[in-house]
Protein backbone atom coordinates (compact mmCIF):
# COMPACT_ATOMS: atom_id res chain seq x y z
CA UNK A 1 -22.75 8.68 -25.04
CA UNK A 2 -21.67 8.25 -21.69
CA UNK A 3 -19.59 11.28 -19.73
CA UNK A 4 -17.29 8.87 -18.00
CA UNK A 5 -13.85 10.28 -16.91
CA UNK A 6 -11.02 7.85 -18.16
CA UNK A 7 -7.39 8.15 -16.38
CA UNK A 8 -4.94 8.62 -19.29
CA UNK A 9 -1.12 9.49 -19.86
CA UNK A 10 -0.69 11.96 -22.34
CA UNK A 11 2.61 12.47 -24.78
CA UNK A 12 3.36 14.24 -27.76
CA UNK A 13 6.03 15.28 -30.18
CA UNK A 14 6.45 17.06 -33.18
CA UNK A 15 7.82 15.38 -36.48
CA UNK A 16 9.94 17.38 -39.11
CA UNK A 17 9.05 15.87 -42.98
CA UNK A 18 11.37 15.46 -45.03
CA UNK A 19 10.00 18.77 -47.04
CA UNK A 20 10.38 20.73 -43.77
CA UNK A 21 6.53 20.36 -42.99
CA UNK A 22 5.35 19.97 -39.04
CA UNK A 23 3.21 17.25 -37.73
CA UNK A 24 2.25 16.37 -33.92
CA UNK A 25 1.91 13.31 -33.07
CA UNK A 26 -0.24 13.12 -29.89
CA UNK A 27 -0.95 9.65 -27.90
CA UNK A 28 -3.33 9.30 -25.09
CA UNK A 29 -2.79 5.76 -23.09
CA UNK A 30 -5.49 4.36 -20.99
CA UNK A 31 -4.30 3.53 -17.54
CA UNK A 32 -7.48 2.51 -15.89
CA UNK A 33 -5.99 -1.15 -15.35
CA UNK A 34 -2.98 0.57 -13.90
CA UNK A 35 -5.55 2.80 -11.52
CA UNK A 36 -7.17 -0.07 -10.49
CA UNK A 37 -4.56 -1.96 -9.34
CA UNK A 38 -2.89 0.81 -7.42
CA UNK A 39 -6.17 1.07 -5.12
CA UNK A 40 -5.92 -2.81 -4.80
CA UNK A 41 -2.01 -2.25 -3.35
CA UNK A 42 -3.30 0.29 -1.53
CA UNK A 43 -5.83 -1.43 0.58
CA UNK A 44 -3.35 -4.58 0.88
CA UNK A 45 -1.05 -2.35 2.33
CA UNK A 46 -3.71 -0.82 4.86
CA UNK A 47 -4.39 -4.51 5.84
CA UNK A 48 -0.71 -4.88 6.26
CA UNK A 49 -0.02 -2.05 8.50
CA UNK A 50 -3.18 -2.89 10.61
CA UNK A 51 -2.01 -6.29 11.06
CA UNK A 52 1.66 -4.89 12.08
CA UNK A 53 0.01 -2.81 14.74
CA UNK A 54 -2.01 -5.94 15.97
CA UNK A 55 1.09 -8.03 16.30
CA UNK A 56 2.99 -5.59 18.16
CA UNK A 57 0.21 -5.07 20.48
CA UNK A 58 0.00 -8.59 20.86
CA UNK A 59 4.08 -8.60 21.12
CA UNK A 60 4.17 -5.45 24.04
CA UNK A 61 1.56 -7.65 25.93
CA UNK A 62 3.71 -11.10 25.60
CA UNK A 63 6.64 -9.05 26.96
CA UNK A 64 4.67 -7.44 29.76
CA UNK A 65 3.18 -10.95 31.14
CA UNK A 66 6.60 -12.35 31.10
CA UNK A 67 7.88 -9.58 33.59
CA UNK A 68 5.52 -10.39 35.92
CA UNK A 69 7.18 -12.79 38.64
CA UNK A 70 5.74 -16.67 38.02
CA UNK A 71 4.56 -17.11 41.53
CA UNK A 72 2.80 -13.93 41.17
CA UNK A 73 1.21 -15.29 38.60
CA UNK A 74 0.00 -18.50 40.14
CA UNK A 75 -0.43 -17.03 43.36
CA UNK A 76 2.61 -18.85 45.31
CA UNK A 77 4.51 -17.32 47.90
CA UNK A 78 8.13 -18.39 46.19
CA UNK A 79 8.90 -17.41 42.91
CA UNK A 80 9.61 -20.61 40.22
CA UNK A 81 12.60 -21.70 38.97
């Protein structure tokens, strides 16, 4: 047998017979799949943040270089037009 831990919903209720009797009914759902995908989403998210904070970098940077005067960035003595 092997001790694994399984990720599970639990419900229950409690039935009234028509004699007046009491039964539970008790249902255990496996959500492992569920689990599973929930990490995947997770780390797709991650990625998708990272790659946001690369783009803006990349953005802030694009922004910068065009505030710098063109003919200080070719090294003329007039600016272009």
């Amino acid at each position: 047998m092997v001790n694994e831990r399984v990720p599970v919903i639990f419900s229950g209720r409690i039935i009234t017979a028509p004699d007046g009797r009491h039964y539970s009914v008790l249902t255990l759902t496996d959500i492992s799949d569920q689990k599973h995908v929930e990490g995947e989403l997770r780390q797709a998210n991650a990625r998708l943040e990272q790659r946001q904070r690369e783009i803006e970098a990349e953005l802030s940077l694009a922004a910068r270089v065009q505030q710098v005067p063109c003919a200080a960035k070719l090294g003329m003595e007039q600016p272009c037009h």
